[in-house]
N, C-alpha and C. Protein backbone atom coordinates (compact mmCIF):
# COMPACT_ATOMS: atom_id res chain seq x y z
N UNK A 1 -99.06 15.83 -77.07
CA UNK A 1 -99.87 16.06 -75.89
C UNK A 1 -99.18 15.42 -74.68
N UNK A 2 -98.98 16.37 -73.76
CA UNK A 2 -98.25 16.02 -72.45
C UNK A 2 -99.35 14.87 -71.73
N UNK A 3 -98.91 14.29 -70.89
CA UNK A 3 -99.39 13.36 -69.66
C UNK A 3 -99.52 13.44 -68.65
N UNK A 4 -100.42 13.26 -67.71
CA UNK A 4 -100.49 13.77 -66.45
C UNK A 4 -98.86 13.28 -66.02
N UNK A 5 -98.63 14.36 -65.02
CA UNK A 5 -97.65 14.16 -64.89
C UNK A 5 -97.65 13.92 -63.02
N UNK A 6 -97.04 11.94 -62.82
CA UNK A 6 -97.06 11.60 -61.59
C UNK A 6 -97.00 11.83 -60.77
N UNK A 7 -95.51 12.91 -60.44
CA UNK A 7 -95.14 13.29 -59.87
C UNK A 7 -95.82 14.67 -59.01
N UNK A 8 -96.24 15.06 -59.81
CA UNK A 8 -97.01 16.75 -59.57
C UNK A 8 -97.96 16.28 -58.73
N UNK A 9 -98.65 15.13 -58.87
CA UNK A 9 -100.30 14.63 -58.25
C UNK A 9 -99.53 14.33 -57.49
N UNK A 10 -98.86 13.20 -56.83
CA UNK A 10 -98.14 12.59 -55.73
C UNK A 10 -97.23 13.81 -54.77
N UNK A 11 -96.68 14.42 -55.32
CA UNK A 11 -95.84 15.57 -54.43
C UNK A 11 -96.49 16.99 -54.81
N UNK A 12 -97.36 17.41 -55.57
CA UNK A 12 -97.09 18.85 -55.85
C UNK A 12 -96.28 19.61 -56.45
N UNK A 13 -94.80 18.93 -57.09
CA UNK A 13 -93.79 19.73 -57.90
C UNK A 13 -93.81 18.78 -58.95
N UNK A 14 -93.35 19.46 -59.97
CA UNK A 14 -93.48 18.94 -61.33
C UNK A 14 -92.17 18.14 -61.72
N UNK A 15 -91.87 17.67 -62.79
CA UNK A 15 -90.69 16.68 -63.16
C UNK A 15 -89.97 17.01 -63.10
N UNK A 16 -89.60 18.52 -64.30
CA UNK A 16 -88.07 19.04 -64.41
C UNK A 16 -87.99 19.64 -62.94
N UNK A 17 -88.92 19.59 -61.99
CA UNK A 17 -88.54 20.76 -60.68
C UNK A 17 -87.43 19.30 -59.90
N UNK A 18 -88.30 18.21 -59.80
CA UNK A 18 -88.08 16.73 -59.08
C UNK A 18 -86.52 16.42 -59.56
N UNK A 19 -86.35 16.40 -61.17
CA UNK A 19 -85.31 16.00 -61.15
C UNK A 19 -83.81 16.80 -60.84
N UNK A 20 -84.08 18.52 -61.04
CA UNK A 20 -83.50 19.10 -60.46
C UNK A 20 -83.06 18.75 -58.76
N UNK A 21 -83.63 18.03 -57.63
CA UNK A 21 -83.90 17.99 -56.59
C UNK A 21 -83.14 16.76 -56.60
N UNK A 22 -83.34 15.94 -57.42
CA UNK A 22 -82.49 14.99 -57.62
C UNK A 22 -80.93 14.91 -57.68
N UNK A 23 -80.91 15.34 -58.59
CA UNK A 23 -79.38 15.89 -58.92
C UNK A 23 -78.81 16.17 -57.64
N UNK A 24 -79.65 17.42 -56.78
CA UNK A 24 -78.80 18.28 -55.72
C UNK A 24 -78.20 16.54 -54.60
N UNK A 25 -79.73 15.93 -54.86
CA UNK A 25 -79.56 15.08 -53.81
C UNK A 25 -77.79 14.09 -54.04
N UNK A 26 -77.93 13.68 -55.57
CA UNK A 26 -77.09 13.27 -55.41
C UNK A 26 -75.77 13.49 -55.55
N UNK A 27 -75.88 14.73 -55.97
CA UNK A 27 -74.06 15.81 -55.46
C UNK A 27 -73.92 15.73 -54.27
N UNK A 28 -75.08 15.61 -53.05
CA UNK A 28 -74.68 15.89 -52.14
C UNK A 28 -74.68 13.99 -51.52
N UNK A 29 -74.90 13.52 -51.78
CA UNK A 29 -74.57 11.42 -51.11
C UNK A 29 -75.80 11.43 -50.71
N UNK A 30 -77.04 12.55 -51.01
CA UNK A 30 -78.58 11.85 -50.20
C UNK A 30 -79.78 10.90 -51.12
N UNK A 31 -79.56 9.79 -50.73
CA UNK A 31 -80.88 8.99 -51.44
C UNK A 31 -81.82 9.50 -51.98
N UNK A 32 -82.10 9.91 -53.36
CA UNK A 32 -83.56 10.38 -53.90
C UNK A 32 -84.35 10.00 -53.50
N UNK A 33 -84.28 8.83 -52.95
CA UNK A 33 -85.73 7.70 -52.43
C UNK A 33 -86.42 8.41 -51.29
N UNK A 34 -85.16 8.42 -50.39
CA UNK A 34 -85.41 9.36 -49.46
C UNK A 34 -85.86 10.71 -49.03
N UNK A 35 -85.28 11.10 -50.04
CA UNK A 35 -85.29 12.68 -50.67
C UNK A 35 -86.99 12.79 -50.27
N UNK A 36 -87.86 11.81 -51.49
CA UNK A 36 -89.17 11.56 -51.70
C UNK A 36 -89.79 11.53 -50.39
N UNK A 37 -89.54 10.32 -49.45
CA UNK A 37 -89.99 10.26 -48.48
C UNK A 37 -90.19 11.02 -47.42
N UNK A 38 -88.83 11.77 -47.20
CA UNK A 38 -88.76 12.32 -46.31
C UNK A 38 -89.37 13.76 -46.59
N UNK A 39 -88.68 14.60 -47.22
CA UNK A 39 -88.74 15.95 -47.45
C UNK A 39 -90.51 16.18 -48.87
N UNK A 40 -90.46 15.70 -49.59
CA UNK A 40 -91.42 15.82 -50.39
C UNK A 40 -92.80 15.31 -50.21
N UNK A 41 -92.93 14.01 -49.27
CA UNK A 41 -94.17 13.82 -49.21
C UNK A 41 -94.58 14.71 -48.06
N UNK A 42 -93.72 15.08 -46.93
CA UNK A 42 -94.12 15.98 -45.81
C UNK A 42 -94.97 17.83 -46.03
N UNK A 43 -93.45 17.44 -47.31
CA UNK A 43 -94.12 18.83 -48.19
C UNK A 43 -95.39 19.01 -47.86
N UNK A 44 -95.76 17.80 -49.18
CA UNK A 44 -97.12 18.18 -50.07
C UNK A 44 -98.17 17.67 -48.78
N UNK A 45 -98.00 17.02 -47.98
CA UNK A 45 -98.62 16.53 -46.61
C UNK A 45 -99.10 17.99 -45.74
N UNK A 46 -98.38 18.99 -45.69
CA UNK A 46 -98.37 20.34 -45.18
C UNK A 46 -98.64 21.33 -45.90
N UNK A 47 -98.72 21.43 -47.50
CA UNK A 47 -99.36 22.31 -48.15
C UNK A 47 -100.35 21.89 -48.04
N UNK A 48 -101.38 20.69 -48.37
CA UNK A 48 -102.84 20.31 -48.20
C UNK A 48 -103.55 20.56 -47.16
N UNK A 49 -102.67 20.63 -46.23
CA UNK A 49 -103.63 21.54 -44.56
C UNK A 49 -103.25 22.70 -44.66
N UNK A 50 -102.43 23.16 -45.45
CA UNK A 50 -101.88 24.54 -44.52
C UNK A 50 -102.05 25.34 -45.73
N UNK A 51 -102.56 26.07 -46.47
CA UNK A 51 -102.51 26.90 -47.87
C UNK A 51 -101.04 27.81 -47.98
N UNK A 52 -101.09 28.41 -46.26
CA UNK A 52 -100.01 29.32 -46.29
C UNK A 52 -98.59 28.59 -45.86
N UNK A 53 -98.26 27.77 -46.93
CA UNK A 53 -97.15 27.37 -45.94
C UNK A 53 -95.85 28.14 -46.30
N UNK A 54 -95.30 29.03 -45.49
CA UNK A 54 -94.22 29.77 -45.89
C UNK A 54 -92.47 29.45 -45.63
N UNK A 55 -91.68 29.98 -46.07
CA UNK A 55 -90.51 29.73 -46.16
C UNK A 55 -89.68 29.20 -44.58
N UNK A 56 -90.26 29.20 -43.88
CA UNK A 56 -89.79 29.38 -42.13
C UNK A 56 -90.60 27.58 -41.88
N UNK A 57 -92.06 27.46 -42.51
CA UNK A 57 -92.47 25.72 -42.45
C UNK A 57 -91.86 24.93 -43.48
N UNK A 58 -91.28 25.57 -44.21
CA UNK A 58 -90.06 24.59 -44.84
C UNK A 58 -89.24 24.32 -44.99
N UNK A 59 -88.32 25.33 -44.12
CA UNK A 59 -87.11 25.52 -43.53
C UNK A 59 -87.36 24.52 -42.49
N UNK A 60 -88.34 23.91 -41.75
CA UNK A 60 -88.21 23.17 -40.72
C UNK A 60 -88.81 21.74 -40.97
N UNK A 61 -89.40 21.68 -42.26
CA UNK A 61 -89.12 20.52 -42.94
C UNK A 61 -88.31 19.53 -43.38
N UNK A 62 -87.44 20.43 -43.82
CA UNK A 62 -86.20 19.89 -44.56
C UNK A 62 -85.37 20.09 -43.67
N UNK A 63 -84.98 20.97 -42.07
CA UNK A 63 -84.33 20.53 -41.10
C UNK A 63 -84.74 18.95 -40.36
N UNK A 64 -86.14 19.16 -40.24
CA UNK A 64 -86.41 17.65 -39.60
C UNK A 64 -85.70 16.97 -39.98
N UNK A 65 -85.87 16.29 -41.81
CA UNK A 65 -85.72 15.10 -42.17
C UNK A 65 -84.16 15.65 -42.09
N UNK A 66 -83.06 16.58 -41.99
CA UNK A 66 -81.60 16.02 -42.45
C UNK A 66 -81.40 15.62 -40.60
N UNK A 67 -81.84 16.33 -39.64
CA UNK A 67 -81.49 15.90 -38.42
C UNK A 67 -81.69 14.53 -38.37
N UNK A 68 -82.57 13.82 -39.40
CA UNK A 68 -82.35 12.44 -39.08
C UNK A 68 -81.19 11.15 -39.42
N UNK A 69 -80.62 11.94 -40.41
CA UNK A 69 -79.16 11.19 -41.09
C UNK A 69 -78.28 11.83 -40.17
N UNK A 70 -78.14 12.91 -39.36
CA UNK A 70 -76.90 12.97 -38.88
C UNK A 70 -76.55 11.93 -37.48
């Protein structure tokens, strides 16, 4: 029997999705920590108001947070 799984309640994506996300992060030199902070809690912060959140509000999600490392 599986376990709630933390991650899903806290962000909305599930483990194997997270650690996939992980990985990318760190092929590419970006902090998972960050990863979390920045891009994933905003996520799930914007699906909970927004039902429709489509590919164009997350495209400007995940632009926000990298405009901030450059």
């Amino acid at each position: 029997m599986a376990g709630i799984d933390r991650n899903f309640i806290h962000y909305g994506i599930r483990t194997q999705d997270l650690d996939l996300i992980r990985q990318m992060a760190e092929a590419n030199e970006l902090d998972t920590e960050w990863l979390c902070d920045e891009v994933l809690k905003t996520y799930h912060e914007q699906k909970v108001t927004n039902v429709d959140l489509d590919d164009n509000a997350v495209e400007k999600i995940i632009n926000k947070a990298l405009n901030k490392i450059k």
